[in-house]
N, C-alpha and C. Protein backbone atom coordinates (compact mmCIF):
# COMPACT_ATOMS: atom_id res chain seq x y z
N UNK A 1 -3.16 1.89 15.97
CA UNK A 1 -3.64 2.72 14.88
C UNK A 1 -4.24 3.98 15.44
N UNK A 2 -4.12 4.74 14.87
CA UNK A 2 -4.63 6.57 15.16
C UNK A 2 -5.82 6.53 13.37
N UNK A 3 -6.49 7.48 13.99
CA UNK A 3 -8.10 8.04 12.97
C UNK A 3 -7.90 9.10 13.89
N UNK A 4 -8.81 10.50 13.09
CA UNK A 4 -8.89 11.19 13.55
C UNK A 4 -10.51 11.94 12.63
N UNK A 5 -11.30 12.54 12.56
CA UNK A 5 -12.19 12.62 11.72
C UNK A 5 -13.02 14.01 12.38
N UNK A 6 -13.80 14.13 11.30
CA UNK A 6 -15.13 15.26 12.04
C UNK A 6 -15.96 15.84 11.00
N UNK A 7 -17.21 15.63 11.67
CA UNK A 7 -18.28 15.24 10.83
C UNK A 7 -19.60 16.72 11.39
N UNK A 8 -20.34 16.90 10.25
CA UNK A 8 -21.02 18.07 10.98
C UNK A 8 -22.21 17.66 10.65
N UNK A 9 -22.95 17.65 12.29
CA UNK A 9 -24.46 16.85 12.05
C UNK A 9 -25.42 18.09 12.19
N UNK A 10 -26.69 17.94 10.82
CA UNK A 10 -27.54 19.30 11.06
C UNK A 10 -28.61 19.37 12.74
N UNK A 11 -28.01 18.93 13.51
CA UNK A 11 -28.98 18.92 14.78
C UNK A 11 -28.34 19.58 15.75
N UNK A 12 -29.08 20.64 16.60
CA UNK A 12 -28.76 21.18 17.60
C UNK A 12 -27.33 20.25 18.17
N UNK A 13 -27.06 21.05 19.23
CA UNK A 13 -25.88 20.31 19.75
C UNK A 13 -26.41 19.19 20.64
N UNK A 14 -27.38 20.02 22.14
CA UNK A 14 -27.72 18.97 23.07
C UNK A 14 -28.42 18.09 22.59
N UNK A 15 -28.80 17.84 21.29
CA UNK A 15 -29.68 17.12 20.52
C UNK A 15 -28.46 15.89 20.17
N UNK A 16 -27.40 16.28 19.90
CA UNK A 16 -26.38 15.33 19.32
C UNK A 16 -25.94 14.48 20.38
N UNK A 17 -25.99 15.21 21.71
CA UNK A 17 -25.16 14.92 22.52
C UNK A 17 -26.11 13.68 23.47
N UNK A 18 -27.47 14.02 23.76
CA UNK A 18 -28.81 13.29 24.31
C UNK A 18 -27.93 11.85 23.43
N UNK A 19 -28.60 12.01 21.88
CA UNK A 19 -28.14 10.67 21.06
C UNK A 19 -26.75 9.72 21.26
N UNK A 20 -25.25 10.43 21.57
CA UNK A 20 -24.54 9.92 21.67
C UNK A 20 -24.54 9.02 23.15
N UNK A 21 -25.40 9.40 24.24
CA UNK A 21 -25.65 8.77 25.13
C UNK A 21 -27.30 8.00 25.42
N UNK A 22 -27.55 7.46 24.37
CA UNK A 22 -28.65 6.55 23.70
C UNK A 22 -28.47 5.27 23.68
N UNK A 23 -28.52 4.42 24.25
CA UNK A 23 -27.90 3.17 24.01
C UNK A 23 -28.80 2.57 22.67
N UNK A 24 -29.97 2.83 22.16
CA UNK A 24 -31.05 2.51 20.97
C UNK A 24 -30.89 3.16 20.13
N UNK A 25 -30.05 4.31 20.30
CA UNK A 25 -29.81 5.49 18.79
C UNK A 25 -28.22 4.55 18.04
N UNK A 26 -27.45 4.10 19.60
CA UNK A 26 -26.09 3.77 19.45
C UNK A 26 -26.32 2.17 18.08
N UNK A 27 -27.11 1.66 18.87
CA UNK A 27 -27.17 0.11 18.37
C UNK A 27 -27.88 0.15 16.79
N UNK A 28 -28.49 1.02 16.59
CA UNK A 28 -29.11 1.80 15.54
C UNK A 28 -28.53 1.97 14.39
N UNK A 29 -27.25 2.53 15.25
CA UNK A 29 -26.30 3.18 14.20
C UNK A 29 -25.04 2.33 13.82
N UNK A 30 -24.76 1.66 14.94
CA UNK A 30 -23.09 0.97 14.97
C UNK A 30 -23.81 -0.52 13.97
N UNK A 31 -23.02 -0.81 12.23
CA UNK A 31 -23.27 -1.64 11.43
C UNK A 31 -22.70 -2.77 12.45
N UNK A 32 -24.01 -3.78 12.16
CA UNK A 32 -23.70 -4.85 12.94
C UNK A 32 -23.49 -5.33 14.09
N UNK A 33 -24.29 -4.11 14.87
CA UNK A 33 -24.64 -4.61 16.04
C UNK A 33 -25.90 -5.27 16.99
N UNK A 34 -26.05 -6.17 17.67
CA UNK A 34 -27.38 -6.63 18.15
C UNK A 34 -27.33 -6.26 19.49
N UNK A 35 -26.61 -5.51 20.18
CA UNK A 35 -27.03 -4.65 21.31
C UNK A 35 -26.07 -3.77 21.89
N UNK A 36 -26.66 -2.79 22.66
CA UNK A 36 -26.00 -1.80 23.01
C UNK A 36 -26.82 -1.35 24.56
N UNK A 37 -26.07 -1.81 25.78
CA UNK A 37 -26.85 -1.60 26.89
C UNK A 37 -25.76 -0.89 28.22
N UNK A 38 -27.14 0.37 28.58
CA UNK A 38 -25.65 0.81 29.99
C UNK A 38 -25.66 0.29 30.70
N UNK A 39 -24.57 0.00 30.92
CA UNK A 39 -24.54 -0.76 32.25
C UNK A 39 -24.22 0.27 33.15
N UNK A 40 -23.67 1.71 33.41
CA UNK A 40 -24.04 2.75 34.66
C UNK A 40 -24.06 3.89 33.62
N UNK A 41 -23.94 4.92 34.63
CA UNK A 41 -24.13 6.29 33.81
C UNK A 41 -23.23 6.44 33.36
N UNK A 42 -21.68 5.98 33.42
CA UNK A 42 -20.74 6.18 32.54
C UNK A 42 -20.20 5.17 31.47
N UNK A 43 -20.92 4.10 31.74
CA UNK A 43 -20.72 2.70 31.06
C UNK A 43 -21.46 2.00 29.88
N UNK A 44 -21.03 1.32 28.87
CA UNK A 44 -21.53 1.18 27.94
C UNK A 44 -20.93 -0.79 27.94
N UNK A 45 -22.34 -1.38 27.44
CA UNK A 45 -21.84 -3.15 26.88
C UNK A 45 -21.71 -3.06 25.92
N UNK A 46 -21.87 -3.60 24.62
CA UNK A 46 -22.43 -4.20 23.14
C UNK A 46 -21.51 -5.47 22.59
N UNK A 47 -22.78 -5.96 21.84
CA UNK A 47 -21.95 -7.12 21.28
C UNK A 47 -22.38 -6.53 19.75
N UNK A 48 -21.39 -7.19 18.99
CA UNK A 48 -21.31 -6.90 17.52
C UNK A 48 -20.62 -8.12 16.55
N UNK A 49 -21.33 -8.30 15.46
CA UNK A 49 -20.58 -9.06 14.65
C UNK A 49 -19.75 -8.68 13.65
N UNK A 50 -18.61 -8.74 13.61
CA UNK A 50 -17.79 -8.55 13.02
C UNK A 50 -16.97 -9.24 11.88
N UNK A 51 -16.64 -8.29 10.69
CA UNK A 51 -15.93 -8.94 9.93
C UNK A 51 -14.94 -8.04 9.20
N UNK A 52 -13.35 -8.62 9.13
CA UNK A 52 -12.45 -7.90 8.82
C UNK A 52 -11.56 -8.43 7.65
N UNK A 53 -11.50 -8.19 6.69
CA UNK A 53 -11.05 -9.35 5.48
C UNK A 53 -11.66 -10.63 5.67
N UNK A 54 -10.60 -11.38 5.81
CA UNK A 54 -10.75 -13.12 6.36
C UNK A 54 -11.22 -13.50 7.67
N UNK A 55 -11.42 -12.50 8.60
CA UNK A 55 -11.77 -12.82 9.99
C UNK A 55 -13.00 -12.05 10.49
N UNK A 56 -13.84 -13.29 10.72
CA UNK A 56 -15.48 -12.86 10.97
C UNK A 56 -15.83 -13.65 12.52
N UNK A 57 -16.09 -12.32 13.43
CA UNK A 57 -16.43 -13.19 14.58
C UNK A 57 -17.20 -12.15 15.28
N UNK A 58 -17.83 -12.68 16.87
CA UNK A 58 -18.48 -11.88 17.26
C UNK A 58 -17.93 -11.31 18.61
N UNK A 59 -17.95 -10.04 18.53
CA UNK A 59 -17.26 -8.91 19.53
C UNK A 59 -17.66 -8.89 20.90
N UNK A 60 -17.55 -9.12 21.88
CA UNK A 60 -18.44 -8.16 23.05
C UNK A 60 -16.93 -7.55 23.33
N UNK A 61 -17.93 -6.05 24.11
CA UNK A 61 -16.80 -4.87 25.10
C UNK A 61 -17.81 -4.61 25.67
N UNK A 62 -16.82 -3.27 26.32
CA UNK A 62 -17.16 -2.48 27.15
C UNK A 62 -16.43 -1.47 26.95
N UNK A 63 -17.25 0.09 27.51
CA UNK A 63 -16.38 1.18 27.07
C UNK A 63 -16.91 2.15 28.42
N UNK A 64 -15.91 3.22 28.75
CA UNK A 64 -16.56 3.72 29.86
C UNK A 64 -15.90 4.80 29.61
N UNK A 65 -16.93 5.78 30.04
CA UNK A 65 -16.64 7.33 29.76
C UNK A 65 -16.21 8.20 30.21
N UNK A 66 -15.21 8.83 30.24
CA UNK A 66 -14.54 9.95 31.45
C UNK A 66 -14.81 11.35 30.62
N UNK A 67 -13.78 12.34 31.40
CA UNK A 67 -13.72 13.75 31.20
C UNK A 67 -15.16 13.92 30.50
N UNK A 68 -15.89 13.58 31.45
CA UNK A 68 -17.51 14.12 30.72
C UNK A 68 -17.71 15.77 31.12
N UNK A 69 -18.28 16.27 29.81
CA UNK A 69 -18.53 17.76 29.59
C UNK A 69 -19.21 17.96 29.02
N UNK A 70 -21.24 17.74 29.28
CA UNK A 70 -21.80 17.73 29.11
C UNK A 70 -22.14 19.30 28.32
N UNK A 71 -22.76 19.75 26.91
CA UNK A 71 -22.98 18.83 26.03
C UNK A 71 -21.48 19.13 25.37
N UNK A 72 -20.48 19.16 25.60
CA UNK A 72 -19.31 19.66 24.43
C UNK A 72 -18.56 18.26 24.24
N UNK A 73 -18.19 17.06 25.09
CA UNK A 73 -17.75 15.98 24.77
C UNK A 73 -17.57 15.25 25.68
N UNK A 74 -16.73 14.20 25.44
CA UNK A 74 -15.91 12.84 26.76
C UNK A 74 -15.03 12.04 26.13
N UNK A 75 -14.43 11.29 26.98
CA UNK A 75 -13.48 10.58 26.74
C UNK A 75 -13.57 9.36 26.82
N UNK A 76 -13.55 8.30 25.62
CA UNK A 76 -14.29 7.13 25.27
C UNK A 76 -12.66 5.93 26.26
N UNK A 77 -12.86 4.95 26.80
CA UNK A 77 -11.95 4.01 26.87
C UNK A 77 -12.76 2.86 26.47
N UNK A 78 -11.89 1.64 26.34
CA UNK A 78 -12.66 0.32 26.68
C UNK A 78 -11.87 -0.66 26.02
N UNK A 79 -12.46 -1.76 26.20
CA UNK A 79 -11.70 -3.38 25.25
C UNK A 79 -12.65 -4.11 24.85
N UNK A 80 -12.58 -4.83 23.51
CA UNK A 80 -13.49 -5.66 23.21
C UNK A 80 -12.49 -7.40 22.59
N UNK A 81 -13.55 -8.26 22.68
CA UNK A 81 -12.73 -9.70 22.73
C UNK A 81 -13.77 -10.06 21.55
N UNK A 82 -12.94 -11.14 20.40
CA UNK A 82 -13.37 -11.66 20.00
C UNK A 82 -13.34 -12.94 19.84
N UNK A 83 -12.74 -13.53 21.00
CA UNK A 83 -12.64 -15.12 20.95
C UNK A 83 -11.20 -15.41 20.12
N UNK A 84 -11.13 -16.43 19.25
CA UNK A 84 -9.51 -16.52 18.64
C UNK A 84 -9.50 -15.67 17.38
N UNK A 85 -10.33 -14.44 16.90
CA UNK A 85 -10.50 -13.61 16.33
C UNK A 85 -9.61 -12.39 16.56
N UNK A 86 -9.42 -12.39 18.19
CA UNK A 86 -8.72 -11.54 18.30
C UNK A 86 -9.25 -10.60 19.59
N UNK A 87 -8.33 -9.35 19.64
CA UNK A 87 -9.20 -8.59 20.55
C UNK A 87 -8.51 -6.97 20.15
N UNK A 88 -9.65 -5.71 20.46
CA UNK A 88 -9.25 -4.73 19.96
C UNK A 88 -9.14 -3.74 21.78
N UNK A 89 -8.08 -2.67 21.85
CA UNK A 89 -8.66 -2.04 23.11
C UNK A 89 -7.95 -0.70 22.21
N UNK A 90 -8.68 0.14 22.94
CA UNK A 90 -8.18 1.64 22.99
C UNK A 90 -9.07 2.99 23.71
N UNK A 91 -9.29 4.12 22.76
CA UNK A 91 -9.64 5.18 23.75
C UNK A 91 -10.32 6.03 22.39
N UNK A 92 -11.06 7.42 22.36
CA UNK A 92 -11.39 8.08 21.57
C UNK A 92 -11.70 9.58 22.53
N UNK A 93 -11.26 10.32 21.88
CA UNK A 93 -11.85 11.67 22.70
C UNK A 93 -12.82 12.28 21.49
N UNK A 94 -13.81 12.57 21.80
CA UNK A 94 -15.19 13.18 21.27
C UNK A 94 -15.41 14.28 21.43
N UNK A 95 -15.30 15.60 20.42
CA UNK A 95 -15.73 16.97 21.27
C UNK A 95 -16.92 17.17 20.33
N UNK A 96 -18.00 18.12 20.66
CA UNK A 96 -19.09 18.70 20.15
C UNK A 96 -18.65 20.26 19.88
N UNK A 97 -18.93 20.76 18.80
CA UNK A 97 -19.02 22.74 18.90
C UNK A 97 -20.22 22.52 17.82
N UNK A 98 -20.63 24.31 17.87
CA UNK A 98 -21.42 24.30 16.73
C UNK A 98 -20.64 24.76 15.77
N UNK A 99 -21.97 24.80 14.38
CA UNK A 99 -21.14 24.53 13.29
C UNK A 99 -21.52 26.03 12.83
N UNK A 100 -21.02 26.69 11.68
CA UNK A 100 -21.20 27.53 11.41
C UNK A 100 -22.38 27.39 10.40
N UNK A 101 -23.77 28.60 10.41
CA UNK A 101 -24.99 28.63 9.96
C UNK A 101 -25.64 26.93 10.58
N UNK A 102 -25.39 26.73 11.47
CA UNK A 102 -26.34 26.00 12.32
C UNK A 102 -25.70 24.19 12.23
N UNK A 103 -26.60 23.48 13.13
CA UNK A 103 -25.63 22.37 13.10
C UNK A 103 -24.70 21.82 14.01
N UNK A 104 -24.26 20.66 14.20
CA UNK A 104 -22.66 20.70 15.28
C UNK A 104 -22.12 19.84 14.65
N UNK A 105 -20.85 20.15 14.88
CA UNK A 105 -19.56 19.57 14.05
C UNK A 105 -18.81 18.37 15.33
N UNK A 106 -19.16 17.36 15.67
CA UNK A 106 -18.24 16.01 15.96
C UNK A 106 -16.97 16.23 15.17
N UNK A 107 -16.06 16.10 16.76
CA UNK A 107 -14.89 15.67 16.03
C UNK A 107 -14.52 14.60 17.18
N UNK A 108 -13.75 13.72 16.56
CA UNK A 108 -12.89 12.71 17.25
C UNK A 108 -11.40 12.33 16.88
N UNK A 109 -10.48 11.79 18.34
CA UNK A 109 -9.26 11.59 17.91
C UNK A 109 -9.34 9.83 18.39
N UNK A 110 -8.84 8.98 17.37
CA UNK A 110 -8.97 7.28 17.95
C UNK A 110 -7.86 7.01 18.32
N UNK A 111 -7.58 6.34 19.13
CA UNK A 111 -6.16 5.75 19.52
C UNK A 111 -6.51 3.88 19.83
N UNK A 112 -6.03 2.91 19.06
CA UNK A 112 -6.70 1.85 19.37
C UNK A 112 -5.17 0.85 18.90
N UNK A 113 -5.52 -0.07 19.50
CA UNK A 113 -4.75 -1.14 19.33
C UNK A 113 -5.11 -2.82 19.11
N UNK A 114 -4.94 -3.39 18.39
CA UNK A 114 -5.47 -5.23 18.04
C UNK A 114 -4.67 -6.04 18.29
N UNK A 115 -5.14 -7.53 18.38
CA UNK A 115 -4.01 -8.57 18.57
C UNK A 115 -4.95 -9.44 18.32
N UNK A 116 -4.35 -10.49 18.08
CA UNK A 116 -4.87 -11.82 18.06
C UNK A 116 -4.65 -12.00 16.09
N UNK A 117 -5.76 -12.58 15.66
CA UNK A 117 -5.65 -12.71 14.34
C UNK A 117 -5.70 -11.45 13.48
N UNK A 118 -6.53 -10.55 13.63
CA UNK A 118 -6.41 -9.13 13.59
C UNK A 118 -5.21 -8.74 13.36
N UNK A 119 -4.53 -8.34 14.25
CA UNK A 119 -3.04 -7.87 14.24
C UNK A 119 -2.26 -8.65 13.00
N UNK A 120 -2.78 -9.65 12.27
CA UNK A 120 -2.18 -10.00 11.41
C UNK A 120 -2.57 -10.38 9.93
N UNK A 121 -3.71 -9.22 9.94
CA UNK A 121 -4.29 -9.04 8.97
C UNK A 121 -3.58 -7.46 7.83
N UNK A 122 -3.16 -6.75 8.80
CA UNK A 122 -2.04 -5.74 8.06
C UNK A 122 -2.89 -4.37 8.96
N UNK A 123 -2.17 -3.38 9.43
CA UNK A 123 -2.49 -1.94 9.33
C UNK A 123 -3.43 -1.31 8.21
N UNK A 124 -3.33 -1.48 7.42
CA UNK A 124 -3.58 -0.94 5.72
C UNK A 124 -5.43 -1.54 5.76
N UNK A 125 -5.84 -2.55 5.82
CA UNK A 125 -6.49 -3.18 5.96
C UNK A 125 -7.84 -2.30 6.91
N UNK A 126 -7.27 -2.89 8.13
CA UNK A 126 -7.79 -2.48 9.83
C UNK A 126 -8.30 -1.02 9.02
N UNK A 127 -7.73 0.14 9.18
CA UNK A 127 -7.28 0.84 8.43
C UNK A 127 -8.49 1.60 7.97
N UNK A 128 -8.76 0.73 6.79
CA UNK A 128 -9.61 1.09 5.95
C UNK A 128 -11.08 1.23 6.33
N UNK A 129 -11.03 -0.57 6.68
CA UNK A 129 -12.32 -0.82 7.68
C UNK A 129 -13.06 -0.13 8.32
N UNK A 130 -11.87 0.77 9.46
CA UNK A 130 -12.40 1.39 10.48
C UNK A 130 -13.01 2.43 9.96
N UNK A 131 -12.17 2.90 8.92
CA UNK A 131 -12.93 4.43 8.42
C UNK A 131 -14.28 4.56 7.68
N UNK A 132 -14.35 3.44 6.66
CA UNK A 132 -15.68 2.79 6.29
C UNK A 132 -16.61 2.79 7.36
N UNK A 133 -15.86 1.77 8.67
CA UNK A 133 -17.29 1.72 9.46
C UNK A 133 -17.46 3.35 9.74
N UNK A 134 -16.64 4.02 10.20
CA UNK A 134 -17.09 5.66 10.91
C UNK A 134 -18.32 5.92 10.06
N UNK A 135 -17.30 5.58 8.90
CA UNK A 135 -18.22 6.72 7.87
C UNK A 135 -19.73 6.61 7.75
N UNK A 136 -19.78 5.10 8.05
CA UNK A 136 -21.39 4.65 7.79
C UNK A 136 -21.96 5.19 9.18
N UNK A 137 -21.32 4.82 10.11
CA UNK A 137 -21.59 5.07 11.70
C UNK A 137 -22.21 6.48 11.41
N UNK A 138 -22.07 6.94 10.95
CA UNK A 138 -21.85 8.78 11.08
C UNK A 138 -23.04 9.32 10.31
N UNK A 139 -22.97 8.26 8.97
CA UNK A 139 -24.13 8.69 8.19
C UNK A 139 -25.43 8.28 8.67
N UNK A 140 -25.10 6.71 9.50
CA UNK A 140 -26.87 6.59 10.21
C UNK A 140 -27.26 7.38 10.86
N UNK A 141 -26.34 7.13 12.26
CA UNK A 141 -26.64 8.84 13.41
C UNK A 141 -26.85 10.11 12.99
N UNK A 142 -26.50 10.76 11.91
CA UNK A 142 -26.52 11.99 11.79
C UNK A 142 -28.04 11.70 11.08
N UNK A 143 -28.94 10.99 9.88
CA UNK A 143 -29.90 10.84 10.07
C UNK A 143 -30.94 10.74 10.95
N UNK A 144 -30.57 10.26 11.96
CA UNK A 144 -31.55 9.33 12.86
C UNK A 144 -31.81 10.89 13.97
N UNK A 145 -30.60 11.34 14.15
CA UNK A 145 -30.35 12.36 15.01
C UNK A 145 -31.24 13.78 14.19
N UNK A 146 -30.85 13.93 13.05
CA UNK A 146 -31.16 15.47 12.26
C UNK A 146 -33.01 14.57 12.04
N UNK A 147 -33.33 13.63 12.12
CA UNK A 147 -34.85 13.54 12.30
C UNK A 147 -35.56 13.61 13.09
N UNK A 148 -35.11 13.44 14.51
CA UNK A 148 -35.98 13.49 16.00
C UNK A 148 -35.64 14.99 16.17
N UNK A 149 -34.74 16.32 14.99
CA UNK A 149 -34.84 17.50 15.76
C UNK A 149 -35.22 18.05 14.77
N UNK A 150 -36.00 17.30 13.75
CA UNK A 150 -36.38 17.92 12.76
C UNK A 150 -35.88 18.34 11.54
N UNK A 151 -34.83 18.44 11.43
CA UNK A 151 -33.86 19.55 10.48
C UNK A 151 -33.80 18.22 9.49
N UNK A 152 -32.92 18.87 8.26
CA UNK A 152 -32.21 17.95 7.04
C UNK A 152 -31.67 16.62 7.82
N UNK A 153 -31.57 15.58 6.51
CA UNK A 153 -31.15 14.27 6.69
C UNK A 153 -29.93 13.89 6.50
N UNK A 154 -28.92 15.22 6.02
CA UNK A 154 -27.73 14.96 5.48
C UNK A 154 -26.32 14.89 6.47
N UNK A 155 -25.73 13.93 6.86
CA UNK A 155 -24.84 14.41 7.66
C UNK A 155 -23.67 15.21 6.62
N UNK A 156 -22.80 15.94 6.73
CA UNK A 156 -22.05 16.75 5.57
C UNK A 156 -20.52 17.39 6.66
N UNK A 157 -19.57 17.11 5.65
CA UNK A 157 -18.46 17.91 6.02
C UNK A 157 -17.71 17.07 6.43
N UNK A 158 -17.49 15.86 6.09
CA UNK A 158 -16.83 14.24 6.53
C UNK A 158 -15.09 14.43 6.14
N UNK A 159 -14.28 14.67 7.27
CA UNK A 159 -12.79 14.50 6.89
C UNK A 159 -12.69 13.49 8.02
N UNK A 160 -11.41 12.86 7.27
CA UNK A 160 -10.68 12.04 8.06
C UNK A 160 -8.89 12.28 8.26
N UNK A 161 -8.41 11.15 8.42
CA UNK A 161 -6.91 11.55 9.11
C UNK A 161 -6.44 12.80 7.92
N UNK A 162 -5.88 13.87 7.90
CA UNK A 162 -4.75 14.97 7.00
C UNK A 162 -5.93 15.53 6.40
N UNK A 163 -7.18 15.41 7.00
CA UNK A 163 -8.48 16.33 5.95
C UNK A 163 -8.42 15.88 5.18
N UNK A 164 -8.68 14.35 4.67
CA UNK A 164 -8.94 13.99 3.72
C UNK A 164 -10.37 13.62 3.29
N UNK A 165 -11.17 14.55 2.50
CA UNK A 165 -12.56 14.49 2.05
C UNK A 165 -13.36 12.48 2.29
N UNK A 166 -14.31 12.51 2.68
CA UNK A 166 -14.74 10.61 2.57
C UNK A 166 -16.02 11.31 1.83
N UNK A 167 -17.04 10.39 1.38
CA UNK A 167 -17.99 9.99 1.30
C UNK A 167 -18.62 10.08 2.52
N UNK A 168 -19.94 10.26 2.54
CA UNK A 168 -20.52 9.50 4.37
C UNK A 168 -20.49 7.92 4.56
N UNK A 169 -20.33 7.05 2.81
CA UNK A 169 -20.04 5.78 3.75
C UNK A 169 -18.37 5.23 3.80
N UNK A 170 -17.61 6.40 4.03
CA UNK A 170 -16.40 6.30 4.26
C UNK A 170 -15.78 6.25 3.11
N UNK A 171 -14.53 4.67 2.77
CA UNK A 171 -13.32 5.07 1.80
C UNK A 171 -14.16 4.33 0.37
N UNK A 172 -13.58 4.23 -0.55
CA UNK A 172 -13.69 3.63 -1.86
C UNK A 172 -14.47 2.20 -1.70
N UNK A 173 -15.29 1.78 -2.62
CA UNK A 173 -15.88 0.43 -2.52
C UNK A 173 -14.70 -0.89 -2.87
N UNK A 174 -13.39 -0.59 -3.10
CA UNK A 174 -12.77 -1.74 -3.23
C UNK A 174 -12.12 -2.28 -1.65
N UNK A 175 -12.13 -1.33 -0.70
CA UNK A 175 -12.05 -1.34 0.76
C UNK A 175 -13.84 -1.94 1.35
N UNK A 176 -14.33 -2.86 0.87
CA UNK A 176 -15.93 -3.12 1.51
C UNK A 176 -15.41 -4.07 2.27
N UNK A 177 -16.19 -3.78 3.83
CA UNK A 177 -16.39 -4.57 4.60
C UNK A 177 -17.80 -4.91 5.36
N UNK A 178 -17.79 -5.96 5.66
CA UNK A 178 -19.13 -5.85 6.86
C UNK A 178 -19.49 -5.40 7.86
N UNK A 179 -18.58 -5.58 8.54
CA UNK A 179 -18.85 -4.87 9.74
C UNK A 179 -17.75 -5.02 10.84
N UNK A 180 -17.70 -3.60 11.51
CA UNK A 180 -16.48 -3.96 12.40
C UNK A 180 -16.46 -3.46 13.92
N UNK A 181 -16.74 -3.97 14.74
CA UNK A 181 -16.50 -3.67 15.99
C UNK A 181 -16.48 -2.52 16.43
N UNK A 182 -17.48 -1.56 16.74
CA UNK A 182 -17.06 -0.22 17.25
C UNK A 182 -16.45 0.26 18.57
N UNK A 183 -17.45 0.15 19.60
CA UNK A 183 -17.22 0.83 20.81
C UNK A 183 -16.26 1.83 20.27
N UNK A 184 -15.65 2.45 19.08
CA UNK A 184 -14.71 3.14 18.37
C UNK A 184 -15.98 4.10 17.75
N UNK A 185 -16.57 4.56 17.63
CA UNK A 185 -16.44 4.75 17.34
C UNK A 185 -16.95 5.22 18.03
N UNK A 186 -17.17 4.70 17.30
CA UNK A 186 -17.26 5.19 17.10
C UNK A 186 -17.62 4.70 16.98
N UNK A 187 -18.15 5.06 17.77
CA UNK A 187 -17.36 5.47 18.40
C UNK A 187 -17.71 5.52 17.49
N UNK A 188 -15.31 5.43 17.41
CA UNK A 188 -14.95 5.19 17.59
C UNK A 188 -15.47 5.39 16.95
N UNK A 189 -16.29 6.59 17.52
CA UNK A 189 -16.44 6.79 17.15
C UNK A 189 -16.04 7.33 17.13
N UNK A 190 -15.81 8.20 16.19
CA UNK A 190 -15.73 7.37 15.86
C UNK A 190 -16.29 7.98 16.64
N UNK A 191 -16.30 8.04 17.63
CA UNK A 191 -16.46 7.36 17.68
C UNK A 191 -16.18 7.42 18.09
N UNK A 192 -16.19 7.44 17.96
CA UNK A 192 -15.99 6.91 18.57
C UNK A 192 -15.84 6.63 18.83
N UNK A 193 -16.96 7.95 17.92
CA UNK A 193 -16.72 7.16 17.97
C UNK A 193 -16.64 6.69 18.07
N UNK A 194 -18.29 6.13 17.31
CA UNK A 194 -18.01 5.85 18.22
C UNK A 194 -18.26 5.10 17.72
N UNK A 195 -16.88 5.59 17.84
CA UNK A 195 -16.34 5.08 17.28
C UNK A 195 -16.47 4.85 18.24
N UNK A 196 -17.90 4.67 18.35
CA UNK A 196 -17.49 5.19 18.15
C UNK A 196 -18.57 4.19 18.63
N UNK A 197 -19.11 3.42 19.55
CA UNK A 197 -17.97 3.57 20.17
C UNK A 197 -16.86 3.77 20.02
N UNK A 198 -16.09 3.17 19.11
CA UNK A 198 -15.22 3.33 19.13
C UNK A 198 -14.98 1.93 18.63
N UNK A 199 -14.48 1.38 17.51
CA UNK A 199 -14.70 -0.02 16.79
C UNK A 199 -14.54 -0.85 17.40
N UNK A 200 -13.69 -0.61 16.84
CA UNK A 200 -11.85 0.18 17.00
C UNK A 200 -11.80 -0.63 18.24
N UNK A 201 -12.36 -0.58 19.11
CA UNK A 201 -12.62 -0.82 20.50
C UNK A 201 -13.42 -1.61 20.72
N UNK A 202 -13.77 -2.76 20.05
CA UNK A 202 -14.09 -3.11 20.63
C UNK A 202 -14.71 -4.44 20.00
């Protein structure tokens, strides 16, 4: 599956960027997670509980960060297992700019892949999930973030894959889920993405 999204948070940039390498801002933000720890300066753990239609289990990954370009972006990898739940792996690239009349605009591209029971839950599905989770992902952080620099609480300017307008908590309420695996996101944020870590991922 491919996401692609970008979101404009009212906080300085190096302000965005400090947070995205937070492991307590991360765990904060990613729905359904009970930890988020580095394991080096480019490395990220977390476990997360997850639930995707019919399949509810609990995640651990790992995600590790390349093409770092401090504060403008990096390049998310990693895999996460969920036991006979399944397992998700992929990648996210993250850039930072500012935004116009103040602000920085996150953008991310997801590239991720599933198997196990997952994989046979449908595309359409996964899908949805993931963008829901961003969306929420996006709306905690950009709070949590636009409050330690002071500014507004609103994260604003939320597209996803073809510029398609979301909500900040992503797609329509007949797509509700609980929670889904980031290291995507966002990630995966995504995400990270992070997605985002990157869920997606993980």
């Amino acid at each position: 599956m491919d996401m692609t999204g970008e979101y404009t948070i009212p906080a300085p940039k190096q302000a965005v960027w400090d947070a995205l390498n937070d492991p307590e801002v991360l765990r904060q933000s990613i729905p359904g997670c009970d930890e988020v720890i580095r394991t080096s300066d480019t490395g990220f753990s977390a476990k997360v509980t997850a639930k995707v239609g019919p399949v509810k289990a609990k995640f651990g990954g790992e995600v590790t960060l390349s093409d770092i370009d401090a504060p403008n972006g990096y390049t998310i990898s990693g895999e996460g297992k969920g036991g006979a739940a399944g397992f998700a792996k992929g990648g996210a690239k993250v850039r930072l700019s500012d935004a116009e009349g103040g602000g920085t605009v996150l953008s991310y591209e997801v590239n991720a892949q599933v198997g196990g029971k997952l994989a046979q839950i449908g595309s359409r599905l996964i899908d949805s999930t993931a963008k829901k989770m961003a969306g929420e992902f996006f709306g905690t952080f950009g709070e949590i973030v636009a409050a330690s620099a002071g500014g507004e609480t609103t994260t604003t300017q939320t597209t996803a894959e073809g510029g398609e307008h979301m909500r900040p908590d992503g797609v329509p309420e007949e797509n509700v889920y609980e929670s889904l695996h980031p290291l995507v996101m966002v990630a995966s944020v995504i995400s990270a993405v992070a997605l985002i870590m990157v869920l997606i991922n993980g």
